[in-house]
PDB file of N, CA and C in Angstrom:
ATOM      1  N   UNK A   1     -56.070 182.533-120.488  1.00  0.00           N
ATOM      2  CA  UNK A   1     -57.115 181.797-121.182  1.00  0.00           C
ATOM      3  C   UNK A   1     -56.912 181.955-122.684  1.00  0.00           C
ATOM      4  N   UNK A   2     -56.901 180.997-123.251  1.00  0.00           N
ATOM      5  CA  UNK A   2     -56.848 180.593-124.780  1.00  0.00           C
ATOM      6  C   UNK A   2     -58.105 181.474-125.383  1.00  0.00           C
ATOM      7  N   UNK A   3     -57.987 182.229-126.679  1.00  0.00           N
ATOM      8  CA  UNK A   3     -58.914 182.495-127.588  1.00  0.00           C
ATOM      9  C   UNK A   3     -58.972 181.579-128.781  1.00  0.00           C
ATOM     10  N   UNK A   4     -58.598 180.153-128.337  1.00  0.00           N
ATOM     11  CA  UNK A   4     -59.034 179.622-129.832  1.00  0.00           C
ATOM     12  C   UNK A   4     -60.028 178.965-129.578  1.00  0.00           C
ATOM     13  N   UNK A   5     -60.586 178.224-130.801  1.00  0.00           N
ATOM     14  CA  UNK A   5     -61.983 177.998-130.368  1.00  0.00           C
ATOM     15  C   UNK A   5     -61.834 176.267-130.733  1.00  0.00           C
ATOM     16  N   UNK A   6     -62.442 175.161-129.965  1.00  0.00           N
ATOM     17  CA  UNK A   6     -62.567 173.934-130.000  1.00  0.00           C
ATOM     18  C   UNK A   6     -63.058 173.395-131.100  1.00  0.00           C
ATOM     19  N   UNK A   7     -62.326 172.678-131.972  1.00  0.00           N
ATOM     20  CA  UNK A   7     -63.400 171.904-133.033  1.00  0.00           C
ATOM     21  C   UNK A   7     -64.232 171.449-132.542  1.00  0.00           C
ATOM     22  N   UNK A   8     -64.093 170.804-131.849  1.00  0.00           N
ATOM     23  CA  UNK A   8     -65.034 170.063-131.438  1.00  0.00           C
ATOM     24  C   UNK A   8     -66.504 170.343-131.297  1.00  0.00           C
ATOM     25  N   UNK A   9     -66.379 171.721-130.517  1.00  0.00           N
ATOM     26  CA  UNK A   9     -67.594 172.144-130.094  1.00  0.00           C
ATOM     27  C   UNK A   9     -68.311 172.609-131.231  1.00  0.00           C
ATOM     28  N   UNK A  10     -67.271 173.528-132.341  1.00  0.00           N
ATOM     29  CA  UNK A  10     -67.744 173.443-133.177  1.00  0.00           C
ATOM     30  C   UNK A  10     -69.076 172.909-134.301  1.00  0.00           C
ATOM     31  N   UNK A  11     -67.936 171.620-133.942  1.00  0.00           N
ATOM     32  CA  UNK A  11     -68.647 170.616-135.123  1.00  0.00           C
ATOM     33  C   UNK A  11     -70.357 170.054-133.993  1.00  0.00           C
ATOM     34  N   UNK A  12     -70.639 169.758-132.703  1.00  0.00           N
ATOM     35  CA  UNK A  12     -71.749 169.670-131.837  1.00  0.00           C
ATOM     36  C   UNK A  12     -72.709 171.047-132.361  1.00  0.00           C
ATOM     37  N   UNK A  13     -72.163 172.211-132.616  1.00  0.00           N
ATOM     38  CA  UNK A  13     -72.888 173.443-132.773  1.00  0.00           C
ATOM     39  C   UNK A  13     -73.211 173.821-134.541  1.00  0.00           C
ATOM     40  N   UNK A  14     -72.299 173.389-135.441  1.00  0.00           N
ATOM     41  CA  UNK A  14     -72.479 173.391-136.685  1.00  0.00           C
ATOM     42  C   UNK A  14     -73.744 172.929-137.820  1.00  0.00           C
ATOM     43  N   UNK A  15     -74.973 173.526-138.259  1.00  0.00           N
ATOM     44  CA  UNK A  15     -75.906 172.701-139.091  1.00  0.00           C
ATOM     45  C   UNK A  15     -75.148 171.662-139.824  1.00  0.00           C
ATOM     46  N   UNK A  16     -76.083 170.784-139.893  1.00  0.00           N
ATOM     47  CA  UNK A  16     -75.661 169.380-140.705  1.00  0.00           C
ATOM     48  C   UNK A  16     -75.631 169.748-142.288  1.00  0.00           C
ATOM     49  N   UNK A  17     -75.539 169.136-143.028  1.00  0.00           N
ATOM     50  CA  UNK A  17     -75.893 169.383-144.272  1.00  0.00           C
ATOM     51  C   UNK A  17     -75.785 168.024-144.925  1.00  0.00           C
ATOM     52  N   UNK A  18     -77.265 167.626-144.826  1.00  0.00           N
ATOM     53  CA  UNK A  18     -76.717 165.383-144.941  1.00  0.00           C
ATOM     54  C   UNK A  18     -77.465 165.776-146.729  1.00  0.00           C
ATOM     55  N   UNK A  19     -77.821 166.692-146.946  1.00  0.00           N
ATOM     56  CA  UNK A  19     -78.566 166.701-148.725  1.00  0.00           C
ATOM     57  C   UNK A  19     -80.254 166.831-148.560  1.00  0.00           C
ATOM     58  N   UNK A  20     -80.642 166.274-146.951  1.00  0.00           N
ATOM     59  CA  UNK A  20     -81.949 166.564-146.419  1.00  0.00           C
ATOM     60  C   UNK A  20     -82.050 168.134-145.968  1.00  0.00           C
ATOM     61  N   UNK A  21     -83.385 168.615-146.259  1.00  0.00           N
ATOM     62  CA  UNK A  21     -84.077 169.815-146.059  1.00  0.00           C
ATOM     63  C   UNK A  21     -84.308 169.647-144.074  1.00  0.00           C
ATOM     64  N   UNK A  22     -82.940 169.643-143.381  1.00  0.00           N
ATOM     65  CA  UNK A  22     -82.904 169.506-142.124  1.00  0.00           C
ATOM     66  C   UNK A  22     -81.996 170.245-141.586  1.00  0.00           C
ATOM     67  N   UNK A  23     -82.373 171.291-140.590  1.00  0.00           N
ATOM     68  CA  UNK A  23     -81.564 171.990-139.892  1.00  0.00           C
ATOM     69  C   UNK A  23     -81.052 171.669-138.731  1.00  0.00           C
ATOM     70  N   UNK A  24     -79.950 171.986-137.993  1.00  0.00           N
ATOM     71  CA  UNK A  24     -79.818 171.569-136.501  1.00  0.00           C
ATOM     72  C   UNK A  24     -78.588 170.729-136.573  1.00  0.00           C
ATOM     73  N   UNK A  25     -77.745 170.960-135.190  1.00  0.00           N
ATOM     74  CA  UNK A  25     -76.928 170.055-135.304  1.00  0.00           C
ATOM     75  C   UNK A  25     -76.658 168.803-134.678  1.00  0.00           C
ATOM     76  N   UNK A  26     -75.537 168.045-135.342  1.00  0.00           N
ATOM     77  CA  UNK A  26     -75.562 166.443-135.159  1.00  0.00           C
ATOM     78  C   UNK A  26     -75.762 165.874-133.499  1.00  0.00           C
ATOM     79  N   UNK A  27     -75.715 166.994-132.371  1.00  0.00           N
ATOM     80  CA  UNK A  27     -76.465 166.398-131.329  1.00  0.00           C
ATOM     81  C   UNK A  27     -77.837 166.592-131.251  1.00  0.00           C
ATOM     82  N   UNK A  28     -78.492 167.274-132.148  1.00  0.00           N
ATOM     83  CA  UNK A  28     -80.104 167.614-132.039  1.00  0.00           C
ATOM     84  C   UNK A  28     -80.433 166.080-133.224  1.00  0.00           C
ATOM     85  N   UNK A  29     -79.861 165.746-134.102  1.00  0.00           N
ATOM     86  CA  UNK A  29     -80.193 164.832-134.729  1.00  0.00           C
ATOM     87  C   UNK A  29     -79.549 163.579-133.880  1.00  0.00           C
ATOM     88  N   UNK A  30     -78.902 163.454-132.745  1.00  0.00           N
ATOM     89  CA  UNK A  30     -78.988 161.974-131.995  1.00  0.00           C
ATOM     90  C   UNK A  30     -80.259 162.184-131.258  1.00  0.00           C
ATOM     91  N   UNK A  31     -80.896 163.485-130.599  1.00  0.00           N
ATOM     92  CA  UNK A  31     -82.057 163.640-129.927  1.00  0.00           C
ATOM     93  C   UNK A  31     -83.145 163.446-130.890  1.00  0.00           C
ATOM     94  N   UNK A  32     -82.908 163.326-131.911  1.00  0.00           N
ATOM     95  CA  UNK A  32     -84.690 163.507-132.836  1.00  0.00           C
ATOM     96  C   UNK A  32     -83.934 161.629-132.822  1.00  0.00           C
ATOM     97  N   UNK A  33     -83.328 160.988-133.141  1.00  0.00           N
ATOM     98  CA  UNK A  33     -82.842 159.450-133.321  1.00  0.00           C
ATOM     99  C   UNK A  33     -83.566 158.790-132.803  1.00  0.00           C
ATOM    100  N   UNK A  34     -82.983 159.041-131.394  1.00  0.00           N
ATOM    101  CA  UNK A  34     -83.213 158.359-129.771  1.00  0.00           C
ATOM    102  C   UNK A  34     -84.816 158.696-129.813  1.00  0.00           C
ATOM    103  N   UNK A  35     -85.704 160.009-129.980  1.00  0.00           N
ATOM    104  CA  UNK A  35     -86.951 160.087-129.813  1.00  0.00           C
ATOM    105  C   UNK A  35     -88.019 159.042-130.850  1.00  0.00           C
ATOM    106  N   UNK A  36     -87.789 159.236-132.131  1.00  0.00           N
ATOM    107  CA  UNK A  36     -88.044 158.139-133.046  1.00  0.00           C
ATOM    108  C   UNK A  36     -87.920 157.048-132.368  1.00  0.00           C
ATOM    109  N   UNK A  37     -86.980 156.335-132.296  1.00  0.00           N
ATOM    110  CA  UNK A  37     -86.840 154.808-131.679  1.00  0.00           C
ATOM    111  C   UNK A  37     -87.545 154.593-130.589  1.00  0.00           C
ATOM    112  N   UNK A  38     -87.598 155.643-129.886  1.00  0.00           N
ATOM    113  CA  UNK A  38     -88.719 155.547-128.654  1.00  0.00           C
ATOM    114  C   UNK A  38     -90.261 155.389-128.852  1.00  0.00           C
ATOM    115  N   UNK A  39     -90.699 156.215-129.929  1.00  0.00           N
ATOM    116  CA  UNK A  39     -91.850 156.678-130.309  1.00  0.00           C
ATOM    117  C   UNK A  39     -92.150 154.952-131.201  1.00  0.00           C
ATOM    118  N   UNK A  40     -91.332 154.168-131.581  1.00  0.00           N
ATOM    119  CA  UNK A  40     -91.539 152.805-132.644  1.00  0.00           C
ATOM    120  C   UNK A  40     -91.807 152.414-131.533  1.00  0.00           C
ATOM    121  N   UNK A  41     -91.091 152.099-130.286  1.00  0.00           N
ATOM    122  CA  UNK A  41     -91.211 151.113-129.284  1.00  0.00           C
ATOM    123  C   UNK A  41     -92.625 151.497-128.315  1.00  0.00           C
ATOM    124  N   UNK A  42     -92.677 152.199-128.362  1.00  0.00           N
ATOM    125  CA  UNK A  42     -94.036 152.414-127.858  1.00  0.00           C
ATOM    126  C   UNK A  42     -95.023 151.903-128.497  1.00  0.00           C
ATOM    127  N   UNK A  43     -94.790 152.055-130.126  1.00  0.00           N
ATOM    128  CA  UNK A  43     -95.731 151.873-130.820  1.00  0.00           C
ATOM    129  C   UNK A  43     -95.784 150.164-130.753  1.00  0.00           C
ATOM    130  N   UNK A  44     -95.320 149.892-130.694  1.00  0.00           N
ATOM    131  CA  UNK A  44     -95.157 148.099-130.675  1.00  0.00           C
ATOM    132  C   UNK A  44     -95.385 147.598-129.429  1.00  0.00           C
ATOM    133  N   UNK A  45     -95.195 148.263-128.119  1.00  0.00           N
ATOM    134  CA  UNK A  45     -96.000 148.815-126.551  1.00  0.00           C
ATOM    135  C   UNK A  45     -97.609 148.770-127.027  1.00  0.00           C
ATOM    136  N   UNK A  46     -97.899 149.707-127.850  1.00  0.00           N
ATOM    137  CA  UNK A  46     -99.142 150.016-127.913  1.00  0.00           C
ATOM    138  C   UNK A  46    -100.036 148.694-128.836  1.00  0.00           C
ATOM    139  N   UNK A  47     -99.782 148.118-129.811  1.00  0.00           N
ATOM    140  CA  UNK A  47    -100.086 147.453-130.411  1.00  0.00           C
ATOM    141  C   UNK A  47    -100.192 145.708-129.627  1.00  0.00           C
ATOM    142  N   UNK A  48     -99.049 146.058-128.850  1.00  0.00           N
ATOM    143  CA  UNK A  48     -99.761 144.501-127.881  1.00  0.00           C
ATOM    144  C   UNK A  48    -100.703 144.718-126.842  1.00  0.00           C
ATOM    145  N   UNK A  49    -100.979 145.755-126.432  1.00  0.00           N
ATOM    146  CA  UNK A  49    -101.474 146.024-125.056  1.00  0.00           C
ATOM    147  C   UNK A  49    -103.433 146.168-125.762  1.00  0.00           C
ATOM    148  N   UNK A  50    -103.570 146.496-127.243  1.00  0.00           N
ATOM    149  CA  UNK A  50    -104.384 146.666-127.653  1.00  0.00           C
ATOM    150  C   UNK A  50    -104.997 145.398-128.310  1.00  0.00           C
ATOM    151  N   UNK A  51    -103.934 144.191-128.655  1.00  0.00           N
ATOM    152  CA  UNK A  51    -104.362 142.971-128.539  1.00  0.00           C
ATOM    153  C   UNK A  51    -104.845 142.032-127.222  1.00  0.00           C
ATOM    154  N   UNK A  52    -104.130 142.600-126.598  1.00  0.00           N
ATOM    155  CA  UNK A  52    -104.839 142.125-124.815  1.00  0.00           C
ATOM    156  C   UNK A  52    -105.742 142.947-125.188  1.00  0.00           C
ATOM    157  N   UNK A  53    -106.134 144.218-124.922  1.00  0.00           N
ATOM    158  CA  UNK A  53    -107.802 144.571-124.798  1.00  0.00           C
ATOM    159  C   UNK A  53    -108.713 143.740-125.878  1.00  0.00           C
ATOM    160  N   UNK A  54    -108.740 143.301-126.970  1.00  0.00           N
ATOM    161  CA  UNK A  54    -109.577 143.065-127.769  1.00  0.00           C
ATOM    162  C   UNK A  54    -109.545 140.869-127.441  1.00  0.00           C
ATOM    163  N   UNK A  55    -108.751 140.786-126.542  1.00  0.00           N
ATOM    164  CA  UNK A  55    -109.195 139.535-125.659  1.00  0.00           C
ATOM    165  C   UNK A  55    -108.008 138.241-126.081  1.00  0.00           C
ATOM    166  N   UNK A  56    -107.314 139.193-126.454  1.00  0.00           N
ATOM    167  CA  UNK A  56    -105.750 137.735-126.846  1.00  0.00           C
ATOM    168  C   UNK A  56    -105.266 138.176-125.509  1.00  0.00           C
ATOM    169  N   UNK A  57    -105.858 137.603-124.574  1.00  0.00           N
ATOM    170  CA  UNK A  57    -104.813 137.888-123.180  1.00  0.00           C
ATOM    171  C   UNK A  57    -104.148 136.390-122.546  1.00  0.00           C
ATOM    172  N   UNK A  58    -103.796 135.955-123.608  1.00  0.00           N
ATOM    173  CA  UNK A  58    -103.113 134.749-123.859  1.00  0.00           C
ATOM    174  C   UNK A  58    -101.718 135.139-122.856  1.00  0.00           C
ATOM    175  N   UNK A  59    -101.071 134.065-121.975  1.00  0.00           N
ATOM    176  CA  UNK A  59     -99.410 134.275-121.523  1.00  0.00           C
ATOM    177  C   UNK A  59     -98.594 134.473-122.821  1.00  0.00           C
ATOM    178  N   UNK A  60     -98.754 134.426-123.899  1.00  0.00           N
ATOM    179  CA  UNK A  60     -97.542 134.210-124.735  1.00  0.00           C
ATOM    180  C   UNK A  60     -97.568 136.228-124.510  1.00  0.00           C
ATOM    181  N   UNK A  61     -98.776 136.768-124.946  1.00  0.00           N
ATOM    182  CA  UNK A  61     -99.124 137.884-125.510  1.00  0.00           C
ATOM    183  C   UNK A  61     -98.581 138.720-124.333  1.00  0.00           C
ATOM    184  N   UNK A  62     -99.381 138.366-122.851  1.00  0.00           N
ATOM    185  CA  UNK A  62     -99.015 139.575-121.833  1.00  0.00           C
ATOM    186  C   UNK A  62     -97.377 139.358-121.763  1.00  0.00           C
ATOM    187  N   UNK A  63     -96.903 137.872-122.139  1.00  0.00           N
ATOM    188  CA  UNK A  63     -95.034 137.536-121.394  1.00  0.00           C
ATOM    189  C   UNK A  63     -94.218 138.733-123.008  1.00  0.00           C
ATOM    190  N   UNK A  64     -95.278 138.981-123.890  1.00  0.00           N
ATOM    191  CA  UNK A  64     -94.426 139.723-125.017  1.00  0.00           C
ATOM    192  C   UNK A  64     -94.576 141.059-124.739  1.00  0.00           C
ATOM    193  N   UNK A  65     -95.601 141.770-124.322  1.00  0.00           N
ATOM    194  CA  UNK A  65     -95.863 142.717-123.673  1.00  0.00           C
ATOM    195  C   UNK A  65     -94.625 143.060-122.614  1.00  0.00           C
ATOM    196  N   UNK A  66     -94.744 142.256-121.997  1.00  0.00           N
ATOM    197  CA  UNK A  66     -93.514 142.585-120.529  1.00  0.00           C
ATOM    198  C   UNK A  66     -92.074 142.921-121.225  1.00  0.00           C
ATOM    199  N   UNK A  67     -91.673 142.255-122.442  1.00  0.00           N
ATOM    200  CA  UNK A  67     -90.750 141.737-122.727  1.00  0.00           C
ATOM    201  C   UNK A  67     -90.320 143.291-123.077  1.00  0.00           C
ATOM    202  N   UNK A  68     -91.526 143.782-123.910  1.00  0.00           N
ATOM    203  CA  UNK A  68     -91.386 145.376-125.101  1.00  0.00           C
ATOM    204  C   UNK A  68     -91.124 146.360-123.487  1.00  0.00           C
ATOM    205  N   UNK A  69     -91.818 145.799-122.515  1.00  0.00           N
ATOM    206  CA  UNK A  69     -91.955 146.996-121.872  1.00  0.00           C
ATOM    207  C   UNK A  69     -90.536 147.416-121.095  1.00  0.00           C
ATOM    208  N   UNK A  70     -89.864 145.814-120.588  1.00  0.00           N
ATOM    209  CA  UNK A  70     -88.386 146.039-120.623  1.00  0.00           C
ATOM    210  C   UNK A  70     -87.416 146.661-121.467  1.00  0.00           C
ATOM    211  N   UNK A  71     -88.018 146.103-122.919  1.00  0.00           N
ATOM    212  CA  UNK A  71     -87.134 147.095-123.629  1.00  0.00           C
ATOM    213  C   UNK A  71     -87.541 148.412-123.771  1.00  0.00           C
ATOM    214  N   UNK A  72     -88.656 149.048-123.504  1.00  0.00           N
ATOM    215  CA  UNK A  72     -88.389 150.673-123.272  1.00  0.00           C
ATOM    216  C   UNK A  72     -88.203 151.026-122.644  1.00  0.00           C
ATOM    217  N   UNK A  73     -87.742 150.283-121.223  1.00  0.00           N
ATOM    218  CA  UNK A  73     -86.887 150.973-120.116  1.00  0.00           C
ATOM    219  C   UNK A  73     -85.619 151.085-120.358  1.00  0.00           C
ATOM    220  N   UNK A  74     -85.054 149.798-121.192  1.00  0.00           N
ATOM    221  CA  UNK A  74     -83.848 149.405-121.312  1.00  0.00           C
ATOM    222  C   UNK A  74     -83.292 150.658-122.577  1.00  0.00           C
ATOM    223  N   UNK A  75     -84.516 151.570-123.907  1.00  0.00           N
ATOM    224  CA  UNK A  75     -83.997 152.551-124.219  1.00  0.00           C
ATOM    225  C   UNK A  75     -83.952 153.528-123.678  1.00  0.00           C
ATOM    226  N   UNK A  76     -84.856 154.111-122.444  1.00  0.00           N
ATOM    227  CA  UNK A  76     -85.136 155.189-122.192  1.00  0.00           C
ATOM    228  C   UNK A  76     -84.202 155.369-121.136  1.00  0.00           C
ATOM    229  N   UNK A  77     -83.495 154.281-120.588  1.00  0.00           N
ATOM    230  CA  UNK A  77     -82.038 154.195-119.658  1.00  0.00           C
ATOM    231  C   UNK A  77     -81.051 154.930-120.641  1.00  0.00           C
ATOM    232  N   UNK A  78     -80.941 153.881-121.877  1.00  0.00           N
ATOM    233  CA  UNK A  78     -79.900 154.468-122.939  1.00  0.00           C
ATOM    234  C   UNK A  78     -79.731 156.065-123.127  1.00  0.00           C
ATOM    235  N   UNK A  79     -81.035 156.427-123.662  1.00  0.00           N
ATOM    236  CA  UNK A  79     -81.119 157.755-124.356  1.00  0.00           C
ATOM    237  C   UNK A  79     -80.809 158.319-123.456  1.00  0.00           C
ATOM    238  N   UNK A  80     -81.179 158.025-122.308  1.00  0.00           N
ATOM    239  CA  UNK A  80     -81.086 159.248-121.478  1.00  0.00           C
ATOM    240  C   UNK A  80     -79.238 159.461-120.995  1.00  0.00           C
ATOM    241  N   UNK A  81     -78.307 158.139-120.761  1.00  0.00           N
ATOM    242  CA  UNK A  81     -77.534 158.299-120.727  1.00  0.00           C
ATOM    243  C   UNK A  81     -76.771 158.739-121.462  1.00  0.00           C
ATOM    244  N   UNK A  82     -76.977 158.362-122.856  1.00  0.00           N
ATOM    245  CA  UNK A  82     -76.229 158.990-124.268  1.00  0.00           C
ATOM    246  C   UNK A  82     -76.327 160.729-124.394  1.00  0.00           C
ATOM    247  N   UNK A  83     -77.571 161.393-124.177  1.00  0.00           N
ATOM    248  CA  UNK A  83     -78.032 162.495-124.356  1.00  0.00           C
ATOM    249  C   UNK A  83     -77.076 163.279-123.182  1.00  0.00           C
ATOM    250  N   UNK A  84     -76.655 162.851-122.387  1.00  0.00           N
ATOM    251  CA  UNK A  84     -76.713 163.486-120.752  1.00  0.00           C
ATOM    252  C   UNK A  84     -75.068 163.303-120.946  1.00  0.00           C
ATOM    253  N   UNK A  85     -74.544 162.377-121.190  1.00  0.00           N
ATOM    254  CA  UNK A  85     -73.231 162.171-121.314  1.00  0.00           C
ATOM    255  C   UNK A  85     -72.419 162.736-122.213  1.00  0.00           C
ATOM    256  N   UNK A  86     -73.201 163.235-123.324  1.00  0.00           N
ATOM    257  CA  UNK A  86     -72.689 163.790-124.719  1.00  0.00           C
ATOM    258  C   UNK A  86     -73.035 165.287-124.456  1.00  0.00           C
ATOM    259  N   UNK A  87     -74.051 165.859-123.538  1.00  0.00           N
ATOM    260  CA  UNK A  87     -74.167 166.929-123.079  1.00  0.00           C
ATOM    261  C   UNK A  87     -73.069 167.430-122.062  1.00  0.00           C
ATOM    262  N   UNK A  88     -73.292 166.525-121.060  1.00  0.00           N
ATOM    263  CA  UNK A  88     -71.579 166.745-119.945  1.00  0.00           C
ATOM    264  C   UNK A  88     -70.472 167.469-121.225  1.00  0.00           C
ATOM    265  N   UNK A  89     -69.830 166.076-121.883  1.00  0.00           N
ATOM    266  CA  UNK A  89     -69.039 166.684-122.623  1.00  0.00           C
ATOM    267  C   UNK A  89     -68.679 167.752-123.508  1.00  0.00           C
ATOM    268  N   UNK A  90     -69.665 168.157-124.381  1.00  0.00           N
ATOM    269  CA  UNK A  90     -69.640 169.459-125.217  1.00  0.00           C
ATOM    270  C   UNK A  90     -69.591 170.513-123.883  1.00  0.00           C
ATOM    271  N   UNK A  91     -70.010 170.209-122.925  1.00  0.00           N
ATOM    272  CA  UNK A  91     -70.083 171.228-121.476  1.00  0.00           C
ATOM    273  C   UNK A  91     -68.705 171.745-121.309  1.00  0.00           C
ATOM    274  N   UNK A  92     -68.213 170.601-120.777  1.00  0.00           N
ATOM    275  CA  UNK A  92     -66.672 170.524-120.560  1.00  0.00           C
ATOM    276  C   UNK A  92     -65.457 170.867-121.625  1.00  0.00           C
ATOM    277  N   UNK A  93     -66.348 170.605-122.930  1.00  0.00           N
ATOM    278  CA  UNK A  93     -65.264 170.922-123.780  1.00  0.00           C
ATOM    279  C   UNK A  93     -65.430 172.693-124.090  1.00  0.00           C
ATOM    280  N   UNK A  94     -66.599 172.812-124.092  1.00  0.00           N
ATOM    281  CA  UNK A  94     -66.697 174.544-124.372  1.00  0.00           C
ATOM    282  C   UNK A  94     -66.135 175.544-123.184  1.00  0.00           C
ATOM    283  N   UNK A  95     -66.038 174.533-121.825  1.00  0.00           N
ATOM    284  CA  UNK A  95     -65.752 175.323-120.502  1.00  0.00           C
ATOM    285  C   UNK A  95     -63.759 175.352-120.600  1.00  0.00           C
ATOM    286  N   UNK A  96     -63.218 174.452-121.713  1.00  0.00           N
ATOM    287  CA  UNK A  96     -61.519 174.408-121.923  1.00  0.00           C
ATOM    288  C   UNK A  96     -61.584 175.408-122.961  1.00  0.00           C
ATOM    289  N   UNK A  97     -62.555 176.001-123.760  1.00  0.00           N
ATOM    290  CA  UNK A  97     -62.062 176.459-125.389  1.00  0.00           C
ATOM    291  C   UNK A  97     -61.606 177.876-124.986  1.00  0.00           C
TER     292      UNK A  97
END
């Protein structure tokens, strides 16, 4: 077994240093990314669903509703694959170093 150590994993395990007062590394900042973008889409989830309650329950409104709600399946498919797949790998790469 090799004692050298993987850049790679490295650089997954290394603090960032982008000039922001932010610690953690560049896979904890695709997880804070992916959570943000989730947290907007909800919010835009939340903002139609609250125009249907207050009585715009118009088809245009509930067919835009459906539309947001596909797309937060369609991120929360993503993230979860991106997160899970990029996890496998740093796995695999720290299990060769």
């Amino acid at each position: 077994m090799s004692d050298s150590i993987n850049p790679l994993t490295m650089m997954a395990t290394t603090p960032m240093n982008s000039g922001k007062n932010t610690t953690g590394s560049w896979y904890e900042a695709m997880a804070d990314a992916w959570g943000q973008t989730l947290d907007r889409q909800a919010g835009e989830m939340e903002a139609l669903a609250d125009r249907i309650s207050a009585g715009d329950d118009k088809p245009a409104t509930i067919t835009a509703l459906s539309a947001e709600s596909l797309r937060m399946g369609f991120l929360t498919n993503s993230s979860h694959t991106a997160l899970s797949s990029t996890g496998e790998a740093l796995k695999t790469m720290a299990q060769k170093s």
